[in-house]
PDB file of N, CA and C in Angstrom:
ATOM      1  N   UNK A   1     222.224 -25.414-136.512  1.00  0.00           N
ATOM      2  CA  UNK A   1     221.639 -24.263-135.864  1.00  0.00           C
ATOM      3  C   UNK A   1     220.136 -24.186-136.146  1.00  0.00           C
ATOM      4  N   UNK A   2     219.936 -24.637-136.942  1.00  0.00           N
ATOM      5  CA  UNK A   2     217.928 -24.246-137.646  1.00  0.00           C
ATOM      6  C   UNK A   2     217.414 -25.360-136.712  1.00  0.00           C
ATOM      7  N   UNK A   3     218.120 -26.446-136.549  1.00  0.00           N
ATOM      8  CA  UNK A   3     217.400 -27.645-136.285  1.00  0.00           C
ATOM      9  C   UNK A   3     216.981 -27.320-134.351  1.00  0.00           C
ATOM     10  N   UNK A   4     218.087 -26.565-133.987  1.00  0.00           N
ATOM     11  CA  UNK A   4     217.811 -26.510-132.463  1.00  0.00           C
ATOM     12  C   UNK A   4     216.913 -25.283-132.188  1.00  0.00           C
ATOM     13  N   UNK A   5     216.704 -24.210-133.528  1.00  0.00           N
ATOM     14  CA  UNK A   5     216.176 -22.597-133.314  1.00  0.00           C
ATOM     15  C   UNK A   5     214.457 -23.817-133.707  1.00  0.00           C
ATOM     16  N   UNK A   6     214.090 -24.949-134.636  1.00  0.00           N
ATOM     17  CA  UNK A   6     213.037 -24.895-134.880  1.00  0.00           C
ATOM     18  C   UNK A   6     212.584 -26.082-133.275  1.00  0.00           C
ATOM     19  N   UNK A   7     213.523 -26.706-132.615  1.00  0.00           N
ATOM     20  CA  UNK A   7     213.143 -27.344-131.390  1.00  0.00           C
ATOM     21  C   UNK A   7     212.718 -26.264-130.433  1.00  0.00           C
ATOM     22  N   UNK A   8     213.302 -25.529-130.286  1.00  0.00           N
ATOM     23  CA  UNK A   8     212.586 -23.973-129.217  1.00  0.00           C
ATOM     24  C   UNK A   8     211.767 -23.810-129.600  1.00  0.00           C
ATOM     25  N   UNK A   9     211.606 -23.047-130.499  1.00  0.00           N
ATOM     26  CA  UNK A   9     210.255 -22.482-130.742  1.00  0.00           C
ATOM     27  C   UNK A   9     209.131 -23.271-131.226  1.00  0.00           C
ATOM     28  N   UNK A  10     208.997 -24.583-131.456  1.00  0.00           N
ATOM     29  CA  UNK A  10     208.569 -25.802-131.032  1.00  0.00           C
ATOM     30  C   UNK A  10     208.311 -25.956-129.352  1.00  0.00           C
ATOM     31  N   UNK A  11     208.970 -26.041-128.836  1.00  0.00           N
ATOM     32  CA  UNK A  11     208.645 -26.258-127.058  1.00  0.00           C
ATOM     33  C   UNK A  11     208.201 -24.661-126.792  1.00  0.00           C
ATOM     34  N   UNK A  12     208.734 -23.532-127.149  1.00  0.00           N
ATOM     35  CA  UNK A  12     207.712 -22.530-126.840  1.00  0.00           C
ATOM     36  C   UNK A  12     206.181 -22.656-127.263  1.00  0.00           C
ATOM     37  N   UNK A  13     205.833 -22.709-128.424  1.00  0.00           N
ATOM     38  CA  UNK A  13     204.442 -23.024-128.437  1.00  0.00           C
ATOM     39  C   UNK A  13     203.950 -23.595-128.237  1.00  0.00           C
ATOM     40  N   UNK A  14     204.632 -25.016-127.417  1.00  0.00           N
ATOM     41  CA  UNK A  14     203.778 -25.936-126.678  1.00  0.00           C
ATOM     42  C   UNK A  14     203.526 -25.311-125.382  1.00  0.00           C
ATOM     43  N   UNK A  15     204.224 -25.167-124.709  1.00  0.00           N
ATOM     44  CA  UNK A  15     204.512 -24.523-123.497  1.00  0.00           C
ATOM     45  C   UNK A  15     203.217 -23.251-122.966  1.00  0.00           C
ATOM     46  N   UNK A  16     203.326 -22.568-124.447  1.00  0.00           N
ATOM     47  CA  UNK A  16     202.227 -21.308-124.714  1.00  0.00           C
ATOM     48  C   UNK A  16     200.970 -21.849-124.734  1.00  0.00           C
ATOM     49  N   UNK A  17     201.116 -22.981-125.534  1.00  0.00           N
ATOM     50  CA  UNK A  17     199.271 -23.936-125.864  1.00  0.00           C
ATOM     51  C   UNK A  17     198.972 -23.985-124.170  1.00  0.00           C
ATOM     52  N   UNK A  18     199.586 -24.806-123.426  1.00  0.00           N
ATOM     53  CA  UNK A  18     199.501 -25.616-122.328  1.00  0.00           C
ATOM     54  C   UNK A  18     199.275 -24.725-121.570  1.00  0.00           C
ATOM     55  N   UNK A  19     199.973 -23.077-121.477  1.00  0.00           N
ATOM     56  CA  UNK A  19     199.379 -22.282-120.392  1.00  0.00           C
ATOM     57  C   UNK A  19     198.461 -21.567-120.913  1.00  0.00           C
ATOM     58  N   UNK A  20     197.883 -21.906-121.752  1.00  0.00           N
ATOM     59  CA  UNK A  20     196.561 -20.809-122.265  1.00  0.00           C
ATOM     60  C   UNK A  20     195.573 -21.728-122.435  1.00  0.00           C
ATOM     61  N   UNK A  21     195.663 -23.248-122.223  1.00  0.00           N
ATOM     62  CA  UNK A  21     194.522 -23.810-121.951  1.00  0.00           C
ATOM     63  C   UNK A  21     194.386 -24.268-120.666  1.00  0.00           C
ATOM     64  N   UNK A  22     195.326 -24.139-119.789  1.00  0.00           N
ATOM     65  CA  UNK A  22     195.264 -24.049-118.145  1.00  0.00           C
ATOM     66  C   UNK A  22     194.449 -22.956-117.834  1.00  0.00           C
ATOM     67  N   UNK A  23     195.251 -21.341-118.717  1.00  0.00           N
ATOM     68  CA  UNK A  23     194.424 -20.334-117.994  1.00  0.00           C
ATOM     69  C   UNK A  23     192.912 -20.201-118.759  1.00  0.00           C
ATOM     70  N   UNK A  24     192.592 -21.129-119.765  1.00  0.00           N
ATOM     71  CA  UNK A  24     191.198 -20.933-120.257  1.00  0.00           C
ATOM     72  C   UNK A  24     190.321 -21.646-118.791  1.00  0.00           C
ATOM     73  N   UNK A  25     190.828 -22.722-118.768  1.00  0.00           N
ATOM     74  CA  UNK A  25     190.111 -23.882-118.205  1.00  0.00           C
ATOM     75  C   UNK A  25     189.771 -23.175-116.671  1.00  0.00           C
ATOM     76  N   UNK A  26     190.879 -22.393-116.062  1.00  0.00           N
ATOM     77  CA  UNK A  26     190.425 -21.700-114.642  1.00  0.00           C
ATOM     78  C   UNK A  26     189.535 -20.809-114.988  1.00  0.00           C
ATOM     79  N   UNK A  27     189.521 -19.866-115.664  1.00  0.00           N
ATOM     80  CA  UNK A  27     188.963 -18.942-115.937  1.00  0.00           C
ATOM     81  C   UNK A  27     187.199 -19.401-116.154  1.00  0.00           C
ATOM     82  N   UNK A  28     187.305 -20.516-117.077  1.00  0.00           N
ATOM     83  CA  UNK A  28     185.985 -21.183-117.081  1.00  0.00           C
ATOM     84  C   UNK A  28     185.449 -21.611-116.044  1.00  0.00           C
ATOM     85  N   UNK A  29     186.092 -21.983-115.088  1.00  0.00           N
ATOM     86  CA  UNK A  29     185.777 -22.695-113.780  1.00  0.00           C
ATOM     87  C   UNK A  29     185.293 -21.384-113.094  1.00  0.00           C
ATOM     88  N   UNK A  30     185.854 -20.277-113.036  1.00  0.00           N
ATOM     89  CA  UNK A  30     185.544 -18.863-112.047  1.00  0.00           C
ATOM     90  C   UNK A  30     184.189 -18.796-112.624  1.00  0.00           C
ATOM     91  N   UNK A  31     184.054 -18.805-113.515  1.00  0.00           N
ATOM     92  CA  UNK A  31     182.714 -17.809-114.670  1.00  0.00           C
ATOM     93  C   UNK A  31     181.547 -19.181-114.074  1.00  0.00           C
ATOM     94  N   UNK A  32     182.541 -20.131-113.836  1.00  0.00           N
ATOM     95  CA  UNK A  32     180.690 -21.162-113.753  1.00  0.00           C
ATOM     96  C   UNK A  32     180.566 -20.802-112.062  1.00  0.00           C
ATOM     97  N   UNK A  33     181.446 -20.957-111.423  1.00  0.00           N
ATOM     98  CA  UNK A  33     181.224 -20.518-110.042  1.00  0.00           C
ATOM     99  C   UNK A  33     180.897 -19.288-109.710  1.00  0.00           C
ATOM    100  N   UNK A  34     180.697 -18.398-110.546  1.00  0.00           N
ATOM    101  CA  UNK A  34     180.159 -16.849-110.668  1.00  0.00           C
ATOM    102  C   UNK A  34     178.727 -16.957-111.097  1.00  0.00           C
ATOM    103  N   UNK A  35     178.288 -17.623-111.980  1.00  0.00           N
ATOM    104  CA  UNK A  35     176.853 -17.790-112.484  1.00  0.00           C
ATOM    105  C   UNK A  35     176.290 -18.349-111.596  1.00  0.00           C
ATOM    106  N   UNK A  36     176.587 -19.520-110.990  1.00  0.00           N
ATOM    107  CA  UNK A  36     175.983 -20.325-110.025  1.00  0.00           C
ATOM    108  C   UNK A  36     175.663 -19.700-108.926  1.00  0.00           C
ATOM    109  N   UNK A  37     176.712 -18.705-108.547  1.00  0.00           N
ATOM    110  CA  UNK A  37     176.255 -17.676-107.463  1.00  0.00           C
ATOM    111  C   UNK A  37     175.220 -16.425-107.261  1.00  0.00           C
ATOM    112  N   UNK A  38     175.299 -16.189-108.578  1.00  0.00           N
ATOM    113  CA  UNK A  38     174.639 -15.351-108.897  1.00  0.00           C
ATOM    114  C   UNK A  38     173.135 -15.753-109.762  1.00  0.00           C
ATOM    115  N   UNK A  39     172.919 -17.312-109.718  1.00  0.00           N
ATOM    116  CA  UNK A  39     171.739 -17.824-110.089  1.00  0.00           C
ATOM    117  C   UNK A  39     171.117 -18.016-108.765  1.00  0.00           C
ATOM    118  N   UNK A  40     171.728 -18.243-107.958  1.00  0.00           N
ATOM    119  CA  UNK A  40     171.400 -18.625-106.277  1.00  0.00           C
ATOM    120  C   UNK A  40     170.654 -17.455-105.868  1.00  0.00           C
ATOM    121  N   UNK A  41     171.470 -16.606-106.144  1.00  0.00           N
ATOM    122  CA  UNK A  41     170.793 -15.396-105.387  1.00  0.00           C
ATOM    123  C   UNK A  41     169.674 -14.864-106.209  1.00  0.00           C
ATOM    124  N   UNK A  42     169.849 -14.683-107.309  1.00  0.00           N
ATOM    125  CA  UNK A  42     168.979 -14.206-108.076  1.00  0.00           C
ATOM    126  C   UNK A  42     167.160 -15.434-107.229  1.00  0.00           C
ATOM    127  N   UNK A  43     167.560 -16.290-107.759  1.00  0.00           N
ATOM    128  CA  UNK A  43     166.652 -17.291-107.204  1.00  0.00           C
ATOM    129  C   UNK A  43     165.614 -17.247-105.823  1.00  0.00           C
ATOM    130  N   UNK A  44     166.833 -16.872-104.699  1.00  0.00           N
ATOM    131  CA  UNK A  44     166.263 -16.236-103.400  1.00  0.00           C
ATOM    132  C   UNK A  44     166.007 -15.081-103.436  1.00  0.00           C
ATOM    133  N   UNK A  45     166.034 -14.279-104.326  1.00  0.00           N
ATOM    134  CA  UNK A  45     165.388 -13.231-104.210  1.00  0.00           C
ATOM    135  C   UNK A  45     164.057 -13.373-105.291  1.00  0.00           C
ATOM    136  N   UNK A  46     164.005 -13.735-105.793  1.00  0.00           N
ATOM    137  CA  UNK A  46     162.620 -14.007-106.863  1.00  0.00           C
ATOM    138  C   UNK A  46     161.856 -14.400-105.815  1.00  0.00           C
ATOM    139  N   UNK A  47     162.207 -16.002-105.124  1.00  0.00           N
ATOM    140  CA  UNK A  47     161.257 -16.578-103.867  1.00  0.00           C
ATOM    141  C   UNK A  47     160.696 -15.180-102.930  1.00  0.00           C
ATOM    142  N   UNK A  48     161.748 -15.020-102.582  1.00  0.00           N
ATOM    143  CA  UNK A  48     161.464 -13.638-101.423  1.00  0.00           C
ATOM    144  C   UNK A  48     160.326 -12.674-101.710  1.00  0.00           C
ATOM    145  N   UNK A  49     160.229 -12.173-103.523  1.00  0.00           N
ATOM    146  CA  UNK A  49     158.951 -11.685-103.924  1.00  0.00           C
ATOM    147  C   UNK A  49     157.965 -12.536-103.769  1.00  0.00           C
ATOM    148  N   UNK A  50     157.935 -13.685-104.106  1.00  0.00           N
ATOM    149  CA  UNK A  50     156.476 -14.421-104.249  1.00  0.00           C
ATOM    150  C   UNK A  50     156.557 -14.452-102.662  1.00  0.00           C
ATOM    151  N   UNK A  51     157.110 -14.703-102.017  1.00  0.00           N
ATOM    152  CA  UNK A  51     156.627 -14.770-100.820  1.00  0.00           C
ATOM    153  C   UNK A  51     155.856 -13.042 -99.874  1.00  0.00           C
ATOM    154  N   UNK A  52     156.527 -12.312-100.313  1.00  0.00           N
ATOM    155  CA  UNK A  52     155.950 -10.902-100.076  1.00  0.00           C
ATOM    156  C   UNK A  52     154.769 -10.727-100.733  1.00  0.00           C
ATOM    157  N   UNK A  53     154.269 -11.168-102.117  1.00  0.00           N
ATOM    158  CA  UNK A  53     153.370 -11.141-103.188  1.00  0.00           C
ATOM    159  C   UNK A  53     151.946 -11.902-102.415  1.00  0.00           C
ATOM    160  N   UNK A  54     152.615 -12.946-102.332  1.00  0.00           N
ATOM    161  CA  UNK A  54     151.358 -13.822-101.742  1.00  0.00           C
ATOM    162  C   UNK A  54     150.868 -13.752-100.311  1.00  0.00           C
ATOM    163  N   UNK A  55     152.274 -12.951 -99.341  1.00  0.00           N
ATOM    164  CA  UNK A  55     151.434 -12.407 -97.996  1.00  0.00           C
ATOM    165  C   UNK A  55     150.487 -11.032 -98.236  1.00  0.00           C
ATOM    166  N   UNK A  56     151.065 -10.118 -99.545  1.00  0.00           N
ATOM    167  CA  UNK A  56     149.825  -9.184-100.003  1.00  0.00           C
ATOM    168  C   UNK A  56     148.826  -9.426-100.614  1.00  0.00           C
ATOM    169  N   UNK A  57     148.976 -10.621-101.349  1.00  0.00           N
ATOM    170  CA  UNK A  57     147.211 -10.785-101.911  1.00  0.00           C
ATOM    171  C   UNK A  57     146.585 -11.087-100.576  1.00  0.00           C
ATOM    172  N   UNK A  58     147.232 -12.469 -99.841  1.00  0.00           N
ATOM    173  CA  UNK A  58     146.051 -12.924 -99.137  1.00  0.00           C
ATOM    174  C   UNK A  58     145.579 -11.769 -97.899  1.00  0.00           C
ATOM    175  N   UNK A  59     146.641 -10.958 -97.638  1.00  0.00           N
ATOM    176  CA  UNK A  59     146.446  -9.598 -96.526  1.00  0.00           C
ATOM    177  C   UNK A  59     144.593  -9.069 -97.194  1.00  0.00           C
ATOM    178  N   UNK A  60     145.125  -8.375 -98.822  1.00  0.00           N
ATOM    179  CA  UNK A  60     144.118  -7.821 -99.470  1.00  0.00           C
ATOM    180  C   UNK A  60     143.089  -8.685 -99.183  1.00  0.00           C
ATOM    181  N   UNK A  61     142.767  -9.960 -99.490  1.00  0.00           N
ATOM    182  CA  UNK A  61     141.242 -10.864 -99.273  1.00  0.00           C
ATOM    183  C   UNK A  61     140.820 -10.761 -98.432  1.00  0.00           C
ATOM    184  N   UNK A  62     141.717 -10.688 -97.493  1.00  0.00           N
ATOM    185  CA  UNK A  62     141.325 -10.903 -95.992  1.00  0.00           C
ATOM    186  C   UNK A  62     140.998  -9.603 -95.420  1.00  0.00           C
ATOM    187  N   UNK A  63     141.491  -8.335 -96.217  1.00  0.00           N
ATOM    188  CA  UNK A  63     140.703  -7.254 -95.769  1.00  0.00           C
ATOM    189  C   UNK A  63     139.631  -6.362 -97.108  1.00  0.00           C
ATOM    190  N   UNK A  64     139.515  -7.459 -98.053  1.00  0.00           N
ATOM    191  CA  UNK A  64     138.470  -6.658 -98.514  1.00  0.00           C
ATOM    192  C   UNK A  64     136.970  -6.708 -98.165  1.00  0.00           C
ATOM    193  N   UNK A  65     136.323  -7.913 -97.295  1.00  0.00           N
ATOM    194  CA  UNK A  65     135.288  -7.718 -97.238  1.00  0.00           C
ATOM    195  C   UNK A  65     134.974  -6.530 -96.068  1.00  0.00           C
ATOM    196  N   UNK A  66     135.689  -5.937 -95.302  1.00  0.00           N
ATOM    197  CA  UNK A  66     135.824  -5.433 -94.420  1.00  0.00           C
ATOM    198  C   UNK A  66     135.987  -4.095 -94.589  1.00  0.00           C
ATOM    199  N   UNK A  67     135.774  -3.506 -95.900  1.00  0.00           N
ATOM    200  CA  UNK A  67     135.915  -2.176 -96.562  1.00  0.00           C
ATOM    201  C   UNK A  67     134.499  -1.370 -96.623  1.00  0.00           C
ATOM    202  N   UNK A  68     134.617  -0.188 -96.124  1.00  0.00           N
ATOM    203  CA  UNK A  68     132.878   0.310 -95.633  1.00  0.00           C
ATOM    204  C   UNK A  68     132.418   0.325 -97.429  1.00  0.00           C
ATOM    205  N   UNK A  69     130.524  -0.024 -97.335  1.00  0.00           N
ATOM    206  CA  UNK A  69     130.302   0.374 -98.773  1.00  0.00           C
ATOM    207  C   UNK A  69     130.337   2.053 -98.734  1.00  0.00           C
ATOM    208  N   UNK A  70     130.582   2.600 -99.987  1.00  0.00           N
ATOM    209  CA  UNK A  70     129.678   4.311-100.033  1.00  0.00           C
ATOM    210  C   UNK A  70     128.608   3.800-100.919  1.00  0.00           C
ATOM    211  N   UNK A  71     127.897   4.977 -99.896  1.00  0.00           N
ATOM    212  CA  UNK A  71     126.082   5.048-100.605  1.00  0.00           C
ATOM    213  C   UNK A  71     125.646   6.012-101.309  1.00  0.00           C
ATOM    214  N   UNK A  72     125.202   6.684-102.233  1.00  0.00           N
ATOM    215  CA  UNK A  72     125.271   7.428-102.881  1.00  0.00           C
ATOM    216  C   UNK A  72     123.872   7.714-102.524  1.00  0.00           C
ATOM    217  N   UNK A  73     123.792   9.340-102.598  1.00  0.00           N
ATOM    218  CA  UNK A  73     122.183   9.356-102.182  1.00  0.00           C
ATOM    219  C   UNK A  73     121.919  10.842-103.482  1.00  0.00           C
ATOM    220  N   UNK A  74     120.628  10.643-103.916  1.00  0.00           N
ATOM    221  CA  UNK A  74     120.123  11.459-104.953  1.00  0.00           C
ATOM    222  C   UNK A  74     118.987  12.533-104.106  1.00  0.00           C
ATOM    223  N   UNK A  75     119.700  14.023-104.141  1.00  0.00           N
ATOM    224  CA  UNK A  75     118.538  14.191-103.759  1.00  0.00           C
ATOM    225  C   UNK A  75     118.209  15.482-104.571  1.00  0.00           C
TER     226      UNK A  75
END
């Protein structure tokens, strides 16, 4: 009787190993396909600023010489 109670619970904890490093291994796989997605985007949206950034500087250059002077007058 011991010899067949320690074969079970022997194949149970294999059984247990094997589905808890299946469900590690998916789980790892979701989390990298979650970062990656969310590095993507993060990414296109950073671009998207520099690209807004750099149509406002060069807007600004291109309209600062074009700014009236004020003259200050003493009297």
């Amino acid at each position: 009787m011991g010899y067949v109670l320690r074969v079970r619970m022997a194949s149970f904890f294999a059984g247990a190993a094997t589905a808890s490093f299946i469900g590690l291994s998916v789980l790892y796989k979701d989390y990298k396909v979650a970062h990656e997605s969310i590095s993507h985007q993060a990414k296109a949206f950073h671009d998207s600023l520099d690209r807004r950034i750099s149509a406002l500087e060069s807007l600004r250059q291109t309209e600062a010489p074009q700014l009236p002077e004020t003259t200050t007058t003493t009297d």
